[in-house]
Structure formats: C-alpha cells, structure tokens
PDB file of N, CA and C in Angstrom:
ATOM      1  N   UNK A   1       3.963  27.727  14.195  1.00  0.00           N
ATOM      2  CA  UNK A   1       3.321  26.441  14.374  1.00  0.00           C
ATOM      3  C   UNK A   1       4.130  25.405  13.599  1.00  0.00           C
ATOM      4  N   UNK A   2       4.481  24.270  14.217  1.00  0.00           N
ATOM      5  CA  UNK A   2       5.525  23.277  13.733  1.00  0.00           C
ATOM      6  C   UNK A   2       4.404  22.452  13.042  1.00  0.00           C
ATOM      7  N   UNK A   3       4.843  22.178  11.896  1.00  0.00           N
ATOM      8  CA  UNK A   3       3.620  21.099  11.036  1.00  0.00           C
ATOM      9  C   UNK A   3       3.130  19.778  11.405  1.00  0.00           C
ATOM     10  N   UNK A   4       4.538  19.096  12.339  1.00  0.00           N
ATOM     11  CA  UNK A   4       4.343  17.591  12.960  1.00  0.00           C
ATOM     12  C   UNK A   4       4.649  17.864  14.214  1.00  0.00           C
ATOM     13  N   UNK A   5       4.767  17.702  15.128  1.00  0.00           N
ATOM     14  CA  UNK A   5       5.634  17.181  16.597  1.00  0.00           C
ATOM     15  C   UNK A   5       6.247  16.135  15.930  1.00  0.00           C
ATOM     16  N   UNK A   6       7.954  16.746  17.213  1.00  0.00           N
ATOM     17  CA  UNK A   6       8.974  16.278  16.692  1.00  0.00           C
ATOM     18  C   UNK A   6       9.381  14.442  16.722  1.00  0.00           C
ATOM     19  N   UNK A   7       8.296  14.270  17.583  1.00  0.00           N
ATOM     20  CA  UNK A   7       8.363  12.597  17.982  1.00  0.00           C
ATOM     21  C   UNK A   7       7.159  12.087  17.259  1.00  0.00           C
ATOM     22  N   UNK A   8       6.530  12.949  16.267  1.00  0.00           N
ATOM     23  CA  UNK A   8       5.737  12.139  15.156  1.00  0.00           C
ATOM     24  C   UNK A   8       6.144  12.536  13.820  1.00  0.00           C
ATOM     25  N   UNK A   9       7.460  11.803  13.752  1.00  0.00           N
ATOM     26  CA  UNK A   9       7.826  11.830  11.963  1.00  0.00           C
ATOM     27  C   UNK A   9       6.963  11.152  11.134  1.00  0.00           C
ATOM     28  N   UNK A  10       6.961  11.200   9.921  1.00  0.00           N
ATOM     29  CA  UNK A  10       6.851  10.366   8.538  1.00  0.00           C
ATOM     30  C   UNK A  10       7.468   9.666   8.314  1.00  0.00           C
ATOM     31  N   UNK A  11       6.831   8.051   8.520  1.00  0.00           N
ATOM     32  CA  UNK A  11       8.346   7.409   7.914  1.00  0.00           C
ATOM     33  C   UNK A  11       8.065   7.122   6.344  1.00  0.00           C
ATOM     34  N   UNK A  12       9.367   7.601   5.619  1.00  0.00           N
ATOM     35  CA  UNK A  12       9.414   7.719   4.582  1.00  0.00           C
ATOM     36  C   UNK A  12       8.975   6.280   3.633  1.00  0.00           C
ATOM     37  N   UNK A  13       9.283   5.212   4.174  1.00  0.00           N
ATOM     38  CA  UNK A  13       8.788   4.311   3.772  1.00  0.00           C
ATOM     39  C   UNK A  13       7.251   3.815   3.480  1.00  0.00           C
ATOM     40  N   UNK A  14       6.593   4.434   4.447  1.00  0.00           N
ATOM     41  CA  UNK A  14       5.653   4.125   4.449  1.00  0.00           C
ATOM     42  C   UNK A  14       4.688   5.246   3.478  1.00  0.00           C
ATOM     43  N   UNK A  15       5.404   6.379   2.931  1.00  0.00           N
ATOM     44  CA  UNK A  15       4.315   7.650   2.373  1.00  0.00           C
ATOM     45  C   UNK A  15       3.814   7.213   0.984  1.00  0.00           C
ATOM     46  N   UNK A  16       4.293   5.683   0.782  1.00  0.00           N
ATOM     47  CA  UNK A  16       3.963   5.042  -0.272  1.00  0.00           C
ATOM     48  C   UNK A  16       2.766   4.340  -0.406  1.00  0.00           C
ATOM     49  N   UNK A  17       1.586   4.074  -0.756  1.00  0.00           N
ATOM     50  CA  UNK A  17       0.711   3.688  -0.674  1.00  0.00           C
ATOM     51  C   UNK A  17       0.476   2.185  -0.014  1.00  0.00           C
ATOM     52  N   UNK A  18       0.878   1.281  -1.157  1.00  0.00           N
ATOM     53  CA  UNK A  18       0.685  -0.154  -1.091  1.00  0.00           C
ATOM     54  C   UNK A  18       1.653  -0.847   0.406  1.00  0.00           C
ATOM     55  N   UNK A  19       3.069  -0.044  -0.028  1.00  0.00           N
ATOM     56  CA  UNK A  19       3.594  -0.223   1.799  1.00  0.00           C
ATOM     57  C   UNK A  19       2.957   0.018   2.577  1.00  0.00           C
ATOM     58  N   UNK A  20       2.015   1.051   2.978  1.00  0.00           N
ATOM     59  CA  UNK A  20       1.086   0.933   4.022  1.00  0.00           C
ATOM     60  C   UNK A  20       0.208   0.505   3.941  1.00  0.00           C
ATOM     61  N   UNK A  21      -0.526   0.076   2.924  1.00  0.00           N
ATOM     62  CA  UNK A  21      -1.495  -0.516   2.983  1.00  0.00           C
ATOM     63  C   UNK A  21      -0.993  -2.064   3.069  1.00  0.00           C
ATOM     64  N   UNK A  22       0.079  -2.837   3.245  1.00  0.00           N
ATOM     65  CA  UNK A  22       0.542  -4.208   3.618  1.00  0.00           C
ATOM     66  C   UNK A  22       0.804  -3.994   5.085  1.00  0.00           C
ATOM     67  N   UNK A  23       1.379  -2.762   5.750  1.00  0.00           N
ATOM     68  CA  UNK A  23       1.408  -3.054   6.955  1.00  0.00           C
ATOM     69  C   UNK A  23      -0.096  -2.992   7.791  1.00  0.00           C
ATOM     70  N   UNK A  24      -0.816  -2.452   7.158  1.00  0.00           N
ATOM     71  CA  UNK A  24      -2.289  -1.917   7.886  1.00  0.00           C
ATOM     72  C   UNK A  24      -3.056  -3.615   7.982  1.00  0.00           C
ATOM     73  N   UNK A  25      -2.507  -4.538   6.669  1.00  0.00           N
ATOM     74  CA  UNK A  25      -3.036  -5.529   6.624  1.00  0.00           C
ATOM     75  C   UNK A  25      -2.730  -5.942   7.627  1.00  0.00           C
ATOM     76  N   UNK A  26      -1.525  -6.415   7.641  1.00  0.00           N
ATOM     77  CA  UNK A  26      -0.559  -7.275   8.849  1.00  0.00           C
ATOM     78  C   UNK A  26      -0.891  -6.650  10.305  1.00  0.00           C
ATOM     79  N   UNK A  27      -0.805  -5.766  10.386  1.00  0.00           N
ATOM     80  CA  UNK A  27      -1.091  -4.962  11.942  1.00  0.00           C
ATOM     81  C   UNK A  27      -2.041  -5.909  12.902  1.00  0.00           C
ATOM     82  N   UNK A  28      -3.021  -6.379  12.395  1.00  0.00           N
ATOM     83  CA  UNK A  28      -3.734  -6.985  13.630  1.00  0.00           C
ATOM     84  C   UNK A  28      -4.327  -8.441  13.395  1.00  0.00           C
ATOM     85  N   UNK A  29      -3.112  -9.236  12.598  1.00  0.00           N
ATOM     86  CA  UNK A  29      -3.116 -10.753  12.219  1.00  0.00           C
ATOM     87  C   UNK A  29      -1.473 -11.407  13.212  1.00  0.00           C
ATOM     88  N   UNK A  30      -1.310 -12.251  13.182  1.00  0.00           N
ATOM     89  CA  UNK A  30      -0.426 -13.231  13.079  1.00  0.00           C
ATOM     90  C   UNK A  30       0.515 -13.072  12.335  1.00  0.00           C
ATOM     91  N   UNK A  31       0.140 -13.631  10.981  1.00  0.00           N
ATOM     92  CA  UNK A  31       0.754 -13.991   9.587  1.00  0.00           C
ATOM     93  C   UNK A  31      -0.405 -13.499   8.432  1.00  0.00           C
ATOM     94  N   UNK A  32      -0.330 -13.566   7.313  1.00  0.00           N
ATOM     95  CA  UNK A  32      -1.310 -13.875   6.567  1.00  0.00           C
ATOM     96  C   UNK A  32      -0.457 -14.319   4.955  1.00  0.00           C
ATOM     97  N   UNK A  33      -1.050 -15.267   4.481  1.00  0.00           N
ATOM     98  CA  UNK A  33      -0.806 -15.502   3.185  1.00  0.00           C
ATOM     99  C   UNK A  33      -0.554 -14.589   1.905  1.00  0.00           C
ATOM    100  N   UNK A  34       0.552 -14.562   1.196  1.00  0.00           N
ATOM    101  CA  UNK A  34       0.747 -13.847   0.207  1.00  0.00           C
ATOM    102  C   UNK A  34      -0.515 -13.588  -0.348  1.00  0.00           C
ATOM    103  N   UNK A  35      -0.709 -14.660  -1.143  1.00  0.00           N
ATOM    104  CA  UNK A  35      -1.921 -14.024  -1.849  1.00  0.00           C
ATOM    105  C   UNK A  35      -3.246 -13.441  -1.340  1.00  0.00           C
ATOM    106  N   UNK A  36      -3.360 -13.393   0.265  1.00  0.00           N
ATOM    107  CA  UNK A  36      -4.629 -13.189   0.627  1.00  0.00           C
ATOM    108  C   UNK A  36      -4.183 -11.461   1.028  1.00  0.00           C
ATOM    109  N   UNK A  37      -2.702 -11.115   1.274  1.00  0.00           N
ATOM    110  CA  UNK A  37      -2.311  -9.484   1.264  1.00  0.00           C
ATOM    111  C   UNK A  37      -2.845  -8.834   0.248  1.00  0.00           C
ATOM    112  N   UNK A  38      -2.184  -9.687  -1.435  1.00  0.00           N
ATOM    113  CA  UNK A  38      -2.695  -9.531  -2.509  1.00  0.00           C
ATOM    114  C   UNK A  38      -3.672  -8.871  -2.675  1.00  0.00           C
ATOM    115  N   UNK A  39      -4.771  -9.750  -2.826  1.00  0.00           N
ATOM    116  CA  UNK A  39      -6.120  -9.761  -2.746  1.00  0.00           C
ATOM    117  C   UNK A  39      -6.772  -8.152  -1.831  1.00  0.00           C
ATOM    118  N   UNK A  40      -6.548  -8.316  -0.867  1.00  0.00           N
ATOM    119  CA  UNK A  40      -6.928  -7.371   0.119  1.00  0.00           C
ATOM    120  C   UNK A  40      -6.277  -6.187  -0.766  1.00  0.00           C
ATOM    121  N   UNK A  41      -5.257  -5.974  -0.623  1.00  0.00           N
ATOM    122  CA  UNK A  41      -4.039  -4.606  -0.984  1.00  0.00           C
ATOM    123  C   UNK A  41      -4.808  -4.139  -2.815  1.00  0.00           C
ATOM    124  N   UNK A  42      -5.005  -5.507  -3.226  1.00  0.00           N
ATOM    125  CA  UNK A  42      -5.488  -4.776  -4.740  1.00  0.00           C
ATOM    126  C   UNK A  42      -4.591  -4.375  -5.419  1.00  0.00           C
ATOM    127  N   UNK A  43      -3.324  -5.220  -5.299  1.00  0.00           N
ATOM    128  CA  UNK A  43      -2.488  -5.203  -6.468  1.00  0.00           C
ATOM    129  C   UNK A  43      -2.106  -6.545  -6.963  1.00  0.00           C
ATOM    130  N   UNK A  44      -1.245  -6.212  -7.710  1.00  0.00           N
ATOM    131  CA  UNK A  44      -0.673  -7.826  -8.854  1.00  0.00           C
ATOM    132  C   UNK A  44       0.596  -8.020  -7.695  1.00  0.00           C
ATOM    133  N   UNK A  45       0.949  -9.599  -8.161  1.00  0.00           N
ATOM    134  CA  UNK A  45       1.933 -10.216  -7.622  1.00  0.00           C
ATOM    135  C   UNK A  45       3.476  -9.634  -7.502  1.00  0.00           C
ATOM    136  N   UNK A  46       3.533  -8.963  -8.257  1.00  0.00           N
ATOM    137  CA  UNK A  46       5.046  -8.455  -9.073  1.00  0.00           C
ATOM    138  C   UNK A  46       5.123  -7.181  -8.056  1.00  0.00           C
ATOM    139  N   UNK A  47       4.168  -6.198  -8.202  1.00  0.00           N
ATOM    140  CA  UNK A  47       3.765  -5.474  -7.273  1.00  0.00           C
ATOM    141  C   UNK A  47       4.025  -5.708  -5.939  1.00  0.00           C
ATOM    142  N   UNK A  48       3.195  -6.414  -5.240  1.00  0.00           N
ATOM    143  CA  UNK A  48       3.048  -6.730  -3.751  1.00  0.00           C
ATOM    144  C   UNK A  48       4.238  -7.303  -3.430  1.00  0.00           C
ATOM    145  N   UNK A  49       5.572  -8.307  -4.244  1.00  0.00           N
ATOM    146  CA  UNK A  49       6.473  -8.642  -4.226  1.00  0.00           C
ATOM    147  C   UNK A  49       7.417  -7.927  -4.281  1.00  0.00           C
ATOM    148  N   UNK A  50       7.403  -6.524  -4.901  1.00  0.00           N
ATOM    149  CA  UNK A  50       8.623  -5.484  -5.017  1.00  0.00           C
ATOM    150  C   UNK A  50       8.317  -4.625  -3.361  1.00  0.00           C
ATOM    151  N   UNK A  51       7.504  -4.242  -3.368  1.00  0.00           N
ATOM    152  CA  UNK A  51       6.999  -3.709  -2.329  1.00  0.00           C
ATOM    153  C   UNK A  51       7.349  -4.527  -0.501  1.00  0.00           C
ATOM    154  N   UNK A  52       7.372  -5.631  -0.753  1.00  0.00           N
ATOM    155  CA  UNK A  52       7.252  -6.541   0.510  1.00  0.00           C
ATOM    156  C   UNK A  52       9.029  -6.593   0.778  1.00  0.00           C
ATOM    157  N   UNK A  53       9.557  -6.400  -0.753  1.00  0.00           N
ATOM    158  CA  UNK A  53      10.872  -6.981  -0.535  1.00  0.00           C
ATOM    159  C   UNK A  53      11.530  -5.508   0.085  1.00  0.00           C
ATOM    160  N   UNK A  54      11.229  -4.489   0.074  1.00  0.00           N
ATOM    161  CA  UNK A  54      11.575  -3.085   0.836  1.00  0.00           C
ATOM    162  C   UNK A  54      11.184  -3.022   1.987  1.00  0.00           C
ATOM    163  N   UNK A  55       9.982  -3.584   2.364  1.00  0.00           N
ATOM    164  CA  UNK A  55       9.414  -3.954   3.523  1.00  0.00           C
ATOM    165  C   UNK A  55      10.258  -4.744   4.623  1.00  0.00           C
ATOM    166  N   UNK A  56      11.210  -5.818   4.296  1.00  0.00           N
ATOM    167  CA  UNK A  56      11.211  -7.042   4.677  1.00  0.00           C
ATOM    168  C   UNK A  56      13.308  -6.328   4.714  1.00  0.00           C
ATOM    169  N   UNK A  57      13.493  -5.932   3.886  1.00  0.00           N
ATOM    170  CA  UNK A  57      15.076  -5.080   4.180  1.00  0.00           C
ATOM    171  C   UNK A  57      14.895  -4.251   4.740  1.00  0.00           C
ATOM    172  N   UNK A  58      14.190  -3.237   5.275  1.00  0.00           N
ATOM    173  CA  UNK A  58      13.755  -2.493   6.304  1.00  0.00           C
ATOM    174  C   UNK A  58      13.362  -3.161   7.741  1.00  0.00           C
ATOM    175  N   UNK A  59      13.176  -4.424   7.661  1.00  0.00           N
ATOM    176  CA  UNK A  59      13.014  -5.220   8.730  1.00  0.00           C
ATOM    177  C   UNK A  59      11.182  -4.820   9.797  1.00  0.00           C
ATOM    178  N   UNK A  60      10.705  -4.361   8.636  1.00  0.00           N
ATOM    179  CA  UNK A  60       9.292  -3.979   9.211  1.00  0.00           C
ATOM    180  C   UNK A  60       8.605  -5.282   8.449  1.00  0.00           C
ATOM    181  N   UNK A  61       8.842  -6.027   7.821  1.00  0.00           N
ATOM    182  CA  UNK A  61       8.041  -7.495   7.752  1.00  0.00           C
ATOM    183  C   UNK A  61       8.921  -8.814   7.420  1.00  0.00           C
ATOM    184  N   UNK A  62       8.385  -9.972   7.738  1.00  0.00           N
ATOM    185  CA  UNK A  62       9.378 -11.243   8.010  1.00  0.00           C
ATOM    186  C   UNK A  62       8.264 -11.974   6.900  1.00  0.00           C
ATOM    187  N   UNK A  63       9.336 -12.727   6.050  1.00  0.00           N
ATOM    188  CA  UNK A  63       9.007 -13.558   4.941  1.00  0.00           C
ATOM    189  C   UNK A  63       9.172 -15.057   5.317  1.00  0.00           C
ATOM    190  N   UNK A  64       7.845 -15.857   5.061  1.00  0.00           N
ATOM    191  CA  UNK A  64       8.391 -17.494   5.298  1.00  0.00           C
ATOM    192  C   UNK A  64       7.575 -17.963   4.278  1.00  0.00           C
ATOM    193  N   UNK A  65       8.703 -18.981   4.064  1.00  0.00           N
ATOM    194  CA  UNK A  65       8.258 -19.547   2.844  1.00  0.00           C
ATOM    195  C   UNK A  65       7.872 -21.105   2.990  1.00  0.00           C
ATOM    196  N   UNK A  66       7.097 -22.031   2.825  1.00  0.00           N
ATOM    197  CA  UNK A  66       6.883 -23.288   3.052  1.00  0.00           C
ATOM    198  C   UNK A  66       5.914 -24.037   1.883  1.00  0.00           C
ATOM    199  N   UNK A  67       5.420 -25.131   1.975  1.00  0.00           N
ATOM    200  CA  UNK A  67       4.536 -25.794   1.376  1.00  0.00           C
ATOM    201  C   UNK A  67       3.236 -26.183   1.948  1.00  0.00           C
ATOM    202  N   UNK A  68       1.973 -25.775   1.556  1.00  0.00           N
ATOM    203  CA  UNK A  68       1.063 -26.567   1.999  1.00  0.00           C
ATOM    204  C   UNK A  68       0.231 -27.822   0.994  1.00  0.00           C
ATOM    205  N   UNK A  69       0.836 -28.857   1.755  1.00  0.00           N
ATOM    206  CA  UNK A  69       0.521 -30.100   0.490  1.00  0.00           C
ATOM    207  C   UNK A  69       2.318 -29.989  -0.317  1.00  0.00           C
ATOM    208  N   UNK A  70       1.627 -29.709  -2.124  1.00  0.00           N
ATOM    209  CA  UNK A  70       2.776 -29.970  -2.849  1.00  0.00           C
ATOM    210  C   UNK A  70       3.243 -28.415  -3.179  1.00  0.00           C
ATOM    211  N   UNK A  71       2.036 -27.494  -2.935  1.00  0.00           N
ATOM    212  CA  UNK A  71       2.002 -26.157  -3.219  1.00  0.00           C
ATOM    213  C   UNK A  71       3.066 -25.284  -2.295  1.00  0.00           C
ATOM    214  N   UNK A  72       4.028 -24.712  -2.905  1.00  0.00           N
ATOM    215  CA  UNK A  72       4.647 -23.581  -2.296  1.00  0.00           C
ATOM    216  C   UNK A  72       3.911 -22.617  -1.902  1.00  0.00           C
ATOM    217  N   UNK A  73       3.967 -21.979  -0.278  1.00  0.00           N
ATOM    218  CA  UNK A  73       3.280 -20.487  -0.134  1.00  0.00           C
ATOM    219  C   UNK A  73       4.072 -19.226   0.827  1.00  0.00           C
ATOM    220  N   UNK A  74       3.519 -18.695   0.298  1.00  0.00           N
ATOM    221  CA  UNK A  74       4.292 -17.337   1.590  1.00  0.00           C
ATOM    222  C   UNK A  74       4.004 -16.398   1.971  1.00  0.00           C
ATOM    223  N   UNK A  75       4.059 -16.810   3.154  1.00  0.00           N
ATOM    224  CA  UNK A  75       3.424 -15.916   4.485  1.00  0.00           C
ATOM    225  C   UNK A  75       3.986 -14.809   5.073  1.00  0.00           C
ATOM    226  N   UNK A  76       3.278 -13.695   5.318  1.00  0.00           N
ATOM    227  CA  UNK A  76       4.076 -12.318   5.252  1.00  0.00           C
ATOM    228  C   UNK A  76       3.300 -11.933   7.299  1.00  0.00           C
ATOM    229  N   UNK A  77       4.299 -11.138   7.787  1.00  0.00           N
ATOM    230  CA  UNK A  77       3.675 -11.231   9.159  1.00  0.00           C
ATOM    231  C   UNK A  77       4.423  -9.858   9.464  1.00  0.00           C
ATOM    232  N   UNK A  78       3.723  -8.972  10.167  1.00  0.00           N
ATOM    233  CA  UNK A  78       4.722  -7.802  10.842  1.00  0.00           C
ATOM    234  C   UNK A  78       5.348  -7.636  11.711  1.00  0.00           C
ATOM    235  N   UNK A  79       6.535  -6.761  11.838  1.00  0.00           N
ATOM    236  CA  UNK A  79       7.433  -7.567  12.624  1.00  0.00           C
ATOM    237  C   UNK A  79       7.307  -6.265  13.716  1.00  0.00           C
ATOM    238  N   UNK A  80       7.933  -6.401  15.234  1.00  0.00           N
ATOM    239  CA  UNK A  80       7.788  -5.013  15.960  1.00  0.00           C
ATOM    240  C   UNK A  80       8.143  -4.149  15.551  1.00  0.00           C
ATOM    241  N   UNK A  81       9.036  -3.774  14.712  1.00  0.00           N
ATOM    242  CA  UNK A  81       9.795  -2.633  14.188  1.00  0.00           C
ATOM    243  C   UNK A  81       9.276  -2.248  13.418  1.00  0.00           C
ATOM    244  N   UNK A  82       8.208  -2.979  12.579  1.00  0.00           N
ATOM    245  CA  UNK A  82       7.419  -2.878  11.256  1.00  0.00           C
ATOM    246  C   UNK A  82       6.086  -2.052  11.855  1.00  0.00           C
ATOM    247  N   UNK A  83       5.668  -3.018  13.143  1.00  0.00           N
ATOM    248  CA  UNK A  83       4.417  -2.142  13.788  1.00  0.00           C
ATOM    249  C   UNK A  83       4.470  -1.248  14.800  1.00  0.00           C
ATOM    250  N   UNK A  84       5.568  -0.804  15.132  1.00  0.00           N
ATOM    251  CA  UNK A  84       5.878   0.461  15.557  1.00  0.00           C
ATOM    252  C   UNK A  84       5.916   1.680  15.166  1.00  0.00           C
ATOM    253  N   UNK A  85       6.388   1.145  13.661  1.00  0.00           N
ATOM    254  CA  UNK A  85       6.667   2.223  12.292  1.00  0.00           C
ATOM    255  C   UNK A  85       5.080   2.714  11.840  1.00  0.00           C
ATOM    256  N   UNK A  86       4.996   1.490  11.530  1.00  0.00           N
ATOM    257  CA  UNK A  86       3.595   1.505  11.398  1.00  0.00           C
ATOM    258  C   UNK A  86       2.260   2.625  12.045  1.00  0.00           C
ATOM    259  N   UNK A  87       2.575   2.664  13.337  1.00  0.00           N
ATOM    260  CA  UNK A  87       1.823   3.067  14.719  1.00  0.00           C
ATOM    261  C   UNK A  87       1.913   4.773  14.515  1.00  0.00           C
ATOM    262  N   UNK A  88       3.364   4.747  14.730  1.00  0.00           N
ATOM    263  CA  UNK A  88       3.909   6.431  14.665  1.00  0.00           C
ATOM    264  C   UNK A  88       3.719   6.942  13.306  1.00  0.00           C
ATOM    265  N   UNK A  89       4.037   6.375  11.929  1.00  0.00           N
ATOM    266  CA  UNK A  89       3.014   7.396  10.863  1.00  0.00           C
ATOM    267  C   UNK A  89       1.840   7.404  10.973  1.00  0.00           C
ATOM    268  N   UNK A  90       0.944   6.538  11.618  1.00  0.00           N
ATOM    269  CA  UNK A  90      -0.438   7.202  11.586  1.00  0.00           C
ATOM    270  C   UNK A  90      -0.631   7.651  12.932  1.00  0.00           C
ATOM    271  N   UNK A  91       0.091   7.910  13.791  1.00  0.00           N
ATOM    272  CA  UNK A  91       0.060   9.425  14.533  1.00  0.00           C
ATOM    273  C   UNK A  91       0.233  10.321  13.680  1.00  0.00           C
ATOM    274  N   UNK A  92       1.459  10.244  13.389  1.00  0.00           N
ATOM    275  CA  UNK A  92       1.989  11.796  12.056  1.00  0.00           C
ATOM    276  C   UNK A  92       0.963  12.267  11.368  1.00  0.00           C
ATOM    277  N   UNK A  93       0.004  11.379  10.833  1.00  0.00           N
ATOM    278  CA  UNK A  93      -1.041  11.465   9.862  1.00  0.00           C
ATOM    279  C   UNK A  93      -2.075  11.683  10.517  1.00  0.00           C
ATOM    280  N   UNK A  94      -2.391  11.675  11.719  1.00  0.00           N
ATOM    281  CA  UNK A  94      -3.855  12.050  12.555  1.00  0.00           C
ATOM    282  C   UNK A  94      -2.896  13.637  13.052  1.00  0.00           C
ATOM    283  N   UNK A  95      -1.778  13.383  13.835  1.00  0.00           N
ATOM    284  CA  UNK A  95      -1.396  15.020  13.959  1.00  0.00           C
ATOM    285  C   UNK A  95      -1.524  16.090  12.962  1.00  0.00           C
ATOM    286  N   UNK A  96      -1.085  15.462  11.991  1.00  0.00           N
ATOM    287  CA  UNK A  96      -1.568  16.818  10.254  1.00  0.00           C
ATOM    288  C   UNK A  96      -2.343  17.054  10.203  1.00  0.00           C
ATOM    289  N   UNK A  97      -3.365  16.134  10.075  1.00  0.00           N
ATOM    290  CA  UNK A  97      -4.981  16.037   9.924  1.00  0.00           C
ATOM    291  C   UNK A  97      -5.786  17.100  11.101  1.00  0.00           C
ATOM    292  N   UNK A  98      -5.005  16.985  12.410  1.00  0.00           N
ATOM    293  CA  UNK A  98      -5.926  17.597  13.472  1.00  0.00           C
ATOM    294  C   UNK A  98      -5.355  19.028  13.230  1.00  0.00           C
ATOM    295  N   UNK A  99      -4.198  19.571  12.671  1.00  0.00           N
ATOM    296  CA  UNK A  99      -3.884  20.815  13.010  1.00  0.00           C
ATOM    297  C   UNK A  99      -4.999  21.858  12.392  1.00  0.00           C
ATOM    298  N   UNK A 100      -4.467  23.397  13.470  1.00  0.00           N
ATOM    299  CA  UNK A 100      -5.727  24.060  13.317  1.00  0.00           C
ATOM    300  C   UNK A 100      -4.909  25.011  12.242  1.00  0.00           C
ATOM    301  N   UNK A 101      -5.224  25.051  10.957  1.00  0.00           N
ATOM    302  CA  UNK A 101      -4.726  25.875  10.341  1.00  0.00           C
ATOM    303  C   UNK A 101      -5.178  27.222   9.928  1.00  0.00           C
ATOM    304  N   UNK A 102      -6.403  27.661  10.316  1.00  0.00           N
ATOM    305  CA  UNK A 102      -7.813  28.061   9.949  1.00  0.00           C
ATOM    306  C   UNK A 102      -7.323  29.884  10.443  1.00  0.00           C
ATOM    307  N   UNK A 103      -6.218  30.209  11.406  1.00  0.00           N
ATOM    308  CA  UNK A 103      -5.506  30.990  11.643  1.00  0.00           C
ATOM    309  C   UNK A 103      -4.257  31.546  11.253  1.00  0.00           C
ATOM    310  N   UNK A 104      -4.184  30.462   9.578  1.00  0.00           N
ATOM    311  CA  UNK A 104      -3.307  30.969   8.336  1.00  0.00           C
ATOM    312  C   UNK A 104      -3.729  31.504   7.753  1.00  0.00           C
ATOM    313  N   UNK A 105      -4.764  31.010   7.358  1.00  0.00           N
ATOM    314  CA  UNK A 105      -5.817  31.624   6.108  1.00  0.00           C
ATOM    315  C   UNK A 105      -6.341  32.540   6.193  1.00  0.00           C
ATOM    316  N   UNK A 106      -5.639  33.008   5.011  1.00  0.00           N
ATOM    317  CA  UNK A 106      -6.144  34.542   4.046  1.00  0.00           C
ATOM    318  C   UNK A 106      -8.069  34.685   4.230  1.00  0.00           C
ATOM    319  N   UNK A 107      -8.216  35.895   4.878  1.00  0.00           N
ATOM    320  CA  UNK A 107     -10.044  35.843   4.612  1.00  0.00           C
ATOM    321  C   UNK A 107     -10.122  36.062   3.727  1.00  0.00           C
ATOM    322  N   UNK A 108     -11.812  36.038   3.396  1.00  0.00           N
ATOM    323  CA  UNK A 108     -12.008  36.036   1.943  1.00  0.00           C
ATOM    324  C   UNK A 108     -12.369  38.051   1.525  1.00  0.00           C
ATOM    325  N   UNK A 109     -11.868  38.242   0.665  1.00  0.00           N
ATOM    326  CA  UNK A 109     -12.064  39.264   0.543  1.00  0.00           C
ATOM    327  C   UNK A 109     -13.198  39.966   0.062  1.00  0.00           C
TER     328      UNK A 109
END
C-alpha cells in the first residue's frame, strides 16, 4: 500500500503551519490586508512577514504595497500557483487521513 498517490504529493512548503494557514486565508478572498492575515493566522508581524516572504519567492502569494490615506498597507492575495499548491496538499492530507490502515495492525493480543 503506497502511503500517498503519486499525483498527491506534500508540498513541502506548505507542512509548515502558519504557511498554510496564510494560504487557507487567502484561498477564497481577493486580497486581504496584512494585518487582517495577522489577526486571523494568530501570529506577530515579524512572523507572518518571514513566512509570506517564502510564500511570495515561491510565487504562491503576490505582495502590494500602497497607502490608504497617509498610512502605508499591504495586501497579500493568492496567486494560481499558490492555490493550486494549496488545493493538492489538502488532497495529500485528506488521502492520508482516508487510508485504511486497520489491515497493518498488530491484533491485540
């Protein structure tokens, strides 16, 4: 029994927590505001900023930066490649989850 099917990898990027939990944000918005990923994701700035910037060189999220008013802000949005990636680890992760393993296991003695 193969542990994944071969067209549902792990992407390694994503077996990281807060990376997936920024793309899960983004997945079914537009854009959304730095700090409102923040907020949601439940980490600090420094954080969500190291994280986005692996995100964003991987080309699974697009960074814009602008002003509203006098205030600088920045808006984080997923990109297709980002929600594709996205899509196929949580296949990978529902395929693990569904396997029947129950025909490994040792009975109980």
């Amino acid at each position: 029994m193969s542990a994944v099917h071969p067209r549902h990898r792990l992407d390694d990027l994503l077996t990281h927590g807060v990376r997936l939990s920024v793309l899960a944000a983004l997945d079914s918005v537009e854009k959304a505001e730095f700090a409102l990923v923040r907020d949601v994701v439940e980490v600090s700035d420094s954080v969500l900023s190291k994280q986005v910037a692996l995100l964003e060189a991987a080309g699974y999220v697009q960074v814009d930066k602008g002003k509203v008013g006098r205030r600088p802000r920045t808006w984080l949005s997923i990109t297709p490649s980002g929600a594709t990636a996205y899509r196929e680890h949580l296949r990978a992760l529902r395929d693990i989850a569904a396997q029947d393993v129950s025909r490994l296991a040792v009975p109980p003695a």
